[in-house]
Protein backbone atom coordinates (compact mmCIF):
# COMPACT_ATOMS: atom_id res chain seq x y z
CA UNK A 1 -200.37 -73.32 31.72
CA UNK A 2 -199.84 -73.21 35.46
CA UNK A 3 -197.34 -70.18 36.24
CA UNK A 4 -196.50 -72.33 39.19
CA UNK A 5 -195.35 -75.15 37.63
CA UNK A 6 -193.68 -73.52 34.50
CA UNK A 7 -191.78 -71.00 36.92
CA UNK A 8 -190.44 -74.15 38.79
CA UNK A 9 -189.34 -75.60 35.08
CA UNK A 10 -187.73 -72.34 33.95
CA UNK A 11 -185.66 -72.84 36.85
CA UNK A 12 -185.12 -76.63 36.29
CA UNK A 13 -184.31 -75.79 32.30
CA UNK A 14 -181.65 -73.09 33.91
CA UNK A 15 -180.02 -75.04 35.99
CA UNK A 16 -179.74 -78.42 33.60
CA UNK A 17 -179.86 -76.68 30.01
CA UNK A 18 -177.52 -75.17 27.56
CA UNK A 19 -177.70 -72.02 25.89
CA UNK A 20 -179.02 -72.41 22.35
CA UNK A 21 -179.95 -69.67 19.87
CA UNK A 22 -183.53 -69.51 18.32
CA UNK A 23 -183.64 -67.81 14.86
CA UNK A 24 -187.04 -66.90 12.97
CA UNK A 25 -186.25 -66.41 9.64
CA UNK A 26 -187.29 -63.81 6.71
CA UNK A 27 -189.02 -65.57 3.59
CA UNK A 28 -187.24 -63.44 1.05
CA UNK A 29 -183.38 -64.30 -0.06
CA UNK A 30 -181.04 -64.27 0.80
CA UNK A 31 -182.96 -65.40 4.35
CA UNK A 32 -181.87 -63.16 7.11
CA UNK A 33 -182.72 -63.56 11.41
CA UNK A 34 -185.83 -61.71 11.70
CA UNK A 35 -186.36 -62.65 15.34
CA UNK A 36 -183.32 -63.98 17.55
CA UNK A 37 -183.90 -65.20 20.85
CA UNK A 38 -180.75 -66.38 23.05
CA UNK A 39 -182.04 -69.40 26.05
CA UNK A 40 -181.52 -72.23 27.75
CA UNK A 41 -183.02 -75.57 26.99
CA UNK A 42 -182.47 -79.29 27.39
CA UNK A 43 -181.49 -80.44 24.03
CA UNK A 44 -180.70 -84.49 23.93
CA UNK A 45 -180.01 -86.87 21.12
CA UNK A 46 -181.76 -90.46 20.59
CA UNK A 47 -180.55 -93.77 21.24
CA UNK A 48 -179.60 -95.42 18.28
CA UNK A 49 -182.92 -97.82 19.69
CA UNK A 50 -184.97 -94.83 19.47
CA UNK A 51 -184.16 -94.00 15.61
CA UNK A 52 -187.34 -95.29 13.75
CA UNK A 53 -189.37 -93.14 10.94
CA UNK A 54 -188.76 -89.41 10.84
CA UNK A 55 -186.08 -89.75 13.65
CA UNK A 56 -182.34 -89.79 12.23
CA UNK A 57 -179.28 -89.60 13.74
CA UNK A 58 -178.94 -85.56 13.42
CA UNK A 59 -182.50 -85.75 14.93
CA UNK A 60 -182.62 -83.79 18.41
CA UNK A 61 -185.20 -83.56 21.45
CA UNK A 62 -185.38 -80.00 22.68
CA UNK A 63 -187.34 -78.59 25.96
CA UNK A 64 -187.56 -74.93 26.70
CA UNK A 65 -189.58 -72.67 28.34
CA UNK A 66 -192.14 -70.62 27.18
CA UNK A 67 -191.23 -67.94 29.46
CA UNK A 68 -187.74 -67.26 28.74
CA UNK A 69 -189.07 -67.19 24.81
CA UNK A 70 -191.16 -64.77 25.55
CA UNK A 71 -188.88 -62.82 28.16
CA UNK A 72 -186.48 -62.58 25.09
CA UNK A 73 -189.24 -61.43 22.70
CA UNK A 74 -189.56 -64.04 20.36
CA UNK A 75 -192.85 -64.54 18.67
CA UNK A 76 -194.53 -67.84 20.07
CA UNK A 77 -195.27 -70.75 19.53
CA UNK A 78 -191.67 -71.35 17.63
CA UNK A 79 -192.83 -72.79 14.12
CA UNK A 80 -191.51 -75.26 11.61
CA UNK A 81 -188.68 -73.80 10.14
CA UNK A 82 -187.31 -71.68 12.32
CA UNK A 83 -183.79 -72.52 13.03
CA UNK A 84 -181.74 -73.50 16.72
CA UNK A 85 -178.21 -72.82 16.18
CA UNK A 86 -176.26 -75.33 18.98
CA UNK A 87 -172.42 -75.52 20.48
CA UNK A 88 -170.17 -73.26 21.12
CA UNK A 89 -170.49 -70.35 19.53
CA UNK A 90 -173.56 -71.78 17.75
CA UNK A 91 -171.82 -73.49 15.48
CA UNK A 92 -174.45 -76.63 14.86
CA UNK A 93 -177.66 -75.15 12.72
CA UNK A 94 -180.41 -77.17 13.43
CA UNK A 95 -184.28 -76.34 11.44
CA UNK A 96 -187.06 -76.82 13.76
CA UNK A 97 -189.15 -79.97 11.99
CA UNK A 98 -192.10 -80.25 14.94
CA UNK A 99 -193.24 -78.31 18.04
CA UNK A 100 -195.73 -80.33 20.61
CA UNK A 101 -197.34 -77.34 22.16
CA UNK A 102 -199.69 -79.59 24.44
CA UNK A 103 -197.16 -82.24 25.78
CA UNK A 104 -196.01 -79.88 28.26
CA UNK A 105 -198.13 -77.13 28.12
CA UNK A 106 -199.08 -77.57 31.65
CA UNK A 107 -195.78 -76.72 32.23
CA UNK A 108 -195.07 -74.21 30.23
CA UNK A 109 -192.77 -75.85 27.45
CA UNK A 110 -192.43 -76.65 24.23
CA UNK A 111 -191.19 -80.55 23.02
CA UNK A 112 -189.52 -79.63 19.68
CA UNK A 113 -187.61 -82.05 17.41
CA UNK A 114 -185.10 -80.27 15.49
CA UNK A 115 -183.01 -81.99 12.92
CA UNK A 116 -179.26 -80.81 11.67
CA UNK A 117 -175.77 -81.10 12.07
């Protein structure tokens, strides 16, 4: 990771993104928020073009920055599993199906595909 480069897409995810809600959940039931981390990131749907294998239409693209993860002291890299609650109020629970750690790793992101509501 460059810091250079992943400071100027912190700022780029700030400016552009929306605040979404990451949630690492307990194992045990009832399942419970065992980490909670509150950031921006670009989250973007598929073109109905795009929907092929694995991609549906509740399937979403999300971007966001290793740094503000770790400013908010969630444990990285986000796994399969853990949950991105989207909207207003975070009303849309999405679970996190896969996280590219190396697509953007020069710049200090994660390319996750989360699939929900």
């Amino acid at each position: 990771m460059d810091v250079g480069a992943a400071a100027r897409a912190r700022r780029g995810i700030n400016k552009r993104g929306h605040l979404i809600s990451f949630r690492r959940m307990t194992t045990s039931l009832p399942q419970t928020a065992s980490n909670t981390a509150n950031v921006k990131a670009v989250v973007e749907g598929y073109a109905p073009d795009e929907l092929v294998n694995g991609i549906t239409s509740g399937t979403r693209h999300v971007i966001v920055s290793k740094l503000d993860l770790i400013a908010a002291s969630y444990p990285v890299p986000p796994v399969k599993g853990d949950r991105i609650y989207l909207g207003t109020g975070y009303a849309y629970a999405t679970t996190i199906k896969s996280v590219d750690e190396d697509h953007r790793e020069y710049n200090g992101c994660y390319d996750i595909v989360t699939e929900g509501k």
